[in-house]
Protein backbone atom coordinates (compact mmCIF):
# COMPACT_ATOMS: atom_id res chain seq x y z
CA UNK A 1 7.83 -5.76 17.58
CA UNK A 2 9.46 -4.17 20.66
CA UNK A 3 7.33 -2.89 23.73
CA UNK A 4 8.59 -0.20 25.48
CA UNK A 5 7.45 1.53 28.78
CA UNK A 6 8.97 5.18 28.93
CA UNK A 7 8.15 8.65 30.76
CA UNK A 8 5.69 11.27 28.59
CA UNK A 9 8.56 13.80 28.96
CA UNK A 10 11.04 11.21 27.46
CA UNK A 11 8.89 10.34 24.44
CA UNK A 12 9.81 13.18 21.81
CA UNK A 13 13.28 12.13 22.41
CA UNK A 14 12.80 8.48 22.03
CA UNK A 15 10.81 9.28 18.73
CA UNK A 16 13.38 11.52 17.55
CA UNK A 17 15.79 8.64 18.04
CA UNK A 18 13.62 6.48 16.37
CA UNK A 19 13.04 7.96 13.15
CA UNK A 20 16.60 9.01 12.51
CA UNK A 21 16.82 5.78 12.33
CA UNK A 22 14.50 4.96 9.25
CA UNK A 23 16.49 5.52 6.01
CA UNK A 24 13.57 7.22 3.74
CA UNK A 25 11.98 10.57 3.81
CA UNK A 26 8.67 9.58 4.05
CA UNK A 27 6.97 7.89 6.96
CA UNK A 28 3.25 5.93 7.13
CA UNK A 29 1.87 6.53 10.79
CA UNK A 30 -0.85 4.73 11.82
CA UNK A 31 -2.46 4.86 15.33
CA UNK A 32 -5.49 4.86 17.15
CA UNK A 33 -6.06 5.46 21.01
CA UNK A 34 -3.80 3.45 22.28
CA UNK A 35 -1.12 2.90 20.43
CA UNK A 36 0.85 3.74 16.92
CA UNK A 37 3.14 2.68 14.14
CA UNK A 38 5.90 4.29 12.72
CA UNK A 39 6.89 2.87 9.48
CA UNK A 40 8.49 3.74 5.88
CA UNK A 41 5.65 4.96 3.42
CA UNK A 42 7.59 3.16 0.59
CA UNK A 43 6.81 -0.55 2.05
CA UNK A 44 4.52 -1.93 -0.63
CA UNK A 45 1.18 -4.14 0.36
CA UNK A 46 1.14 -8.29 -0.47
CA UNK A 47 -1.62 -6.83 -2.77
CA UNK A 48 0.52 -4.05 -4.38
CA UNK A 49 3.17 -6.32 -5.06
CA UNK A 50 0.94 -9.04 -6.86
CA UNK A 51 -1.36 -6.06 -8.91
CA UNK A 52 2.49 -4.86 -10.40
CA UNK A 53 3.33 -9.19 -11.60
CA UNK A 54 -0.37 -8.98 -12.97
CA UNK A 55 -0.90 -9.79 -16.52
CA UNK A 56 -3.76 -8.78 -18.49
CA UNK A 57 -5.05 -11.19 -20.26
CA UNK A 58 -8.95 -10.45 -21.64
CA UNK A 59 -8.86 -9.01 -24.76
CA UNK A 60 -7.92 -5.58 -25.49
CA UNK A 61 -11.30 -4.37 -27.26
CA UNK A 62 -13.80 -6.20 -24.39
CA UNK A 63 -15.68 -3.08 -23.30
CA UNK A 64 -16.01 -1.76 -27.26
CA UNK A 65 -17.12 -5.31 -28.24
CA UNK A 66 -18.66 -6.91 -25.54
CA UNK A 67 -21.90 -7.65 -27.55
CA UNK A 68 -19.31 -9.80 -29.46
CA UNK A 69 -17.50 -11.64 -26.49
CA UNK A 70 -21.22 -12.24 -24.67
CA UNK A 71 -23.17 -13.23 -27.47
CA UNK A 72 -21.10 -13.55 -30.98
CA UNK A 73 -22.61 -10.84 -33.11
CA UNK A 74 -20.19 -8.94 -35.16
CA UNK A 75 -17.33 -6.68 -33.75
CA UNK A 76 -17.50 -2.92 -34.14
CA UNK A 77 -14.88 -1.18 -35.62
């Protein structure tokens, strides 16, 4: 990450520099307080990238039969 130090009447410019720069058309700000981020809204999470590889692999009927799965009594149609 790069720190800058720049004049309140400069900033719009800067920012305008800035986010020319991003290639997308949608942008995630964060900030709080003190600071912020500026970044593209189409980066994807650790956690949205291992939920998409995900397999399901319980059985299709579980909620319908779970009398079944639990404690072996018959299935329901």
């Amino acid at each position: 990450m790069k720190n800058l130090v720049v004049n309140k009447d400069r900033i719009q410019d800067l920012l305008t520099e800035y986010i020319a720069c991003i290639n997308t058309d949608k942008l995630r700000v964060e900030f709080n307080e003190d600071s912020f981020i500026v970044q593209p809204a189409e980066q994807s999470s650790v956690l949205d990238i291992l939920s998409s590889q995900a397999e399901d692999l319980g059985p299709e009927d579980m909620s319908a039969n779970v009398d079944h799965y639990l404690y072996n009594l018959p299935k329901r149609k």
